[in-house]
Protein backbone atom coordinates (compact mmCIF):
# COMPACT_ATOMS: atom_id res chain seq x y z
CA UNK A 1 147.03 174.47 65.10
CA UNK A 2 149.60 173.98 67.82
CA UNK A 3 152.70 176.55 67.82
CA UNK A 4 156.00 176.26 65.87
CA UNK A 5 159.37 175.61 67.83
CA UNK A 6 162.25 177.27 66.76
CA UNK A 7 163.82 174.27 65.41
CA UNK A 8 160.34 174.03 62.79
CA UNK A 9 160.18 177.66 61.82
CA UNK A 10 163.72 177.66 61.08
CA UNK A 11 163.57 174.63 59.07
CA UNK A 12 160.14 176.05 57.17
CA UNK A 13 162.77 179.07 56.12
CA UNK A 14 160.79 181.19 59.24
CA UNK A 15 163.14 183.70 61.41
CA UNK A 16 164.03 182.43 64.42
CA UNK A 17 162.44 184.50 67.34
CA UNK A 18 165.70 184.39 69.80
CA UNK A 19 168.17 185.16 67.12
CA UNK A 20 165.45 188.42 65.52
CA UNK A 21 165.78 189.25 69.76
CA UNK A 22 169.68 188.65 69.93
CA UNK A 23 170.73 190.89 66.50
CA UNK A 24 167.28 193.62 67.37
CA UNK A 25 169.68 193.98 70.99
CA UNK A 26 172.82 193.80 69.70
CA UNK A 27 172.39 196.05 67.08
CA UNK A 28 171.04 198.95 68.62
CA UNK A 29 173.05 202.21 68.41
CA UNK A 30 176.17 202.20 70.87
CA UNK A 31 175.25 198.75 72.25
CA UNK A 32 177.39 196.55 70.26
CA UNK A 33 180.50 199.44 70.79
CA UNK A 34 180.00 199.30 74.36
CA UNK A 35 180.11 195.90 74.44
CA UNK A 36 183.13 195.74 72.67
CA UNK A 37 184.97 198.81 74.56
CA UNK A 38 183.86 196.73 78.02
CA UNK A 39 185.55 193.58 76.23
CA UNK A 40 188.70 195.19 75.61
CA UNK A 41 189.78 197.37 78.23
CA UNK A 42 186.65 196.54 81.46
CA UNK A 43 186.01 197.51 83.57
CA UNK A 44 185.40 200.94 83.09
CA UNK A 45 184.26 204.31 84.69
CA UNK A 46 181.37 205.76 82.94
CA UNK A 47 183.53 208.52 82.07
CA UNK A 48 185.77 206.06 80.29
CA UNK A 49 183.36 204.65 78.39
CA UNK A 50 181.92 207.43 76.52
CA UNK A 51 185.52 208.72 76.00
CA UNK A 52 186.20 205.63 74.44
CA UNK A 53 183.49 205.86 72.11
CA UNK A 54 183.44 209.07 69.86
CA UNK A 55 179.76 210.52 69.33
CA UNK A 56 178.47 208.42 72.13
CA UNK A 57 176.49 211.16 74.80
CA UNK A 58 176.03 210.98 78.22
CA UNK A 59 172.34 210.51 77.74
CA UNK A 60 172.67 207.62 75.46
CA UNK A 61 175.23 205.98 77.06
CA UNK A 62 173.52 205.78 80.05
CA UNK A 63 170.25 204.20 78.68
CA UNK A 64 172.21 201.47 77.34
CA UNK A 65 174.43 200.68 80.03
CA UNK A 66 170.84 200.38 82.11
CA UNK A 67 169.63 198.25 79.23
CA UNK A 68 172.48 195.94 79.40
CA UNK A 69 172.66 195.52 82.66
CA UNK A 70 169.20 194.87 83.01
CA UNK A 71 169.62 192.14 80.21
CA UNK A 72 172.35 190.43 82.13
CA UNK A 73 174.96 191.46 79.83
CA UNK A 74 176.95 194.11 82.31
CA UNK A 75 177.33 194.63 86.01
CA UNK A 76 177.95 197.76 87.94
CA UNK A 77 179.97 197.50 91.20
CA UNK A 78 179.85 200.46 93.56
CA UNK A 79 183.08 200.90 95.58
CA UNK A 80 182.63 202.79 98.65
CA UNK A 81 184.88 205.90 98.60
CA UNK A 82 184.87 208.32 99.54
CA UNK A 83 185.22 209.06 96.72
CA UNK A 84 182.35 206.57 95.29
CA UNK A 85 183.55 204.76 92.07
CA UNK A 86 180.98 202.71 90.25
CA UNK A 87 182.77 200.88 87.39
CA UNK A 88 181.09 198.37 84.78
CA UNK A 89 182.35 195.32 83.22
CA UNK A 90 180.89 192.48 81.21
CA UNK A 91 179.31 189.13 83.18
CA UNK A 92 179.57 186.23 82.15
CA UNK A 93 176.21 186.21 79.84
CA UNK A 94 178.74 189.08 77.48
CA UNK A 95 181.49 187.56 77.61
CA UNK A 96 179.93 185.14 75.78
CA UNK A 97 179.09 186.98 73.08
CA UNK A 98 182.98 187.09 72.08
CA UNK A 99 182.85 184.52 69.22
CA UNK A 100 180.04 186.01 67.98
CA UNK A 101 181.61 189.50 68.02
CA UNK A 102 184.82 188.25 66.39
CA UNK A 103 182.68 186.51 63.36
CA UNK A 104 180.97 190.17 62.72
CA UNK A 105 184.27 192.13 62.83
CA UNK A 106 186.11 190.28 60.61
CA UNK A 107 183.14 190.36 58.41
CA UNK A 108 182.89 193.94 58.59
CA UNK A 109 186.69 194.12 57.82
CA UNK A 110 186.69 191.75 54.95
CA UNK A 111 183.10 193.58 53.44
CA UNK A 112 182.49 196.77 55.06
């Protein structure tokens, strides 16, 4: 039996793989209000973006902003000091996720 494509599972009422990937990313604690905080006011110190973001740690803030960056979604520029500033801002890859963003927050506003 040869493999679905996306195209086929969707059609057979099957989840699509990439879109399970995009929301499982997306959607995991901090991510999306990173993403958003980067959006608005990037780049951004570290610093800034955890005060930005109430309840966001140090700890977690800093495994996502590896994961995202990793993903292609944020890059980190060093700037030689001294002192050394390393600020992060979207790439082009997140800024592409603006639509999307804008369909889930009015969404949220009209049913959340």
């Amino acid at each position: 039996m040869e493999p679905q494509t996306d195209e086929a599972r969707s059609r057979a009422g099957g989840c699509c793989p990439h879109l399970h990937e995009a929301v499982e990313f997306i959607g995991r604690r901090w991510t999306g209000a990173i993403i958003e905080v980067l959006r608005q006011d990037g780049p951004l110190r570290f610093s800034e973006i955890v005060q930005a973001i109430p309840g966001l740690s140090d700890r977690l803030c800093s495994e996502r902003m590896k994961e995202l960056e990793a993903r292609g979604v944020v890059e980190r520029t060093v700037h030689p000091g001294p002192p050394v500033r390393v600020e992060y801002d979207l790439t082009p890859m997140g800024r592409a996720l603006e639509p999307s963003l804008s369909a889930l927050r009015a969404w949220a506003h009209e049913w959340l």
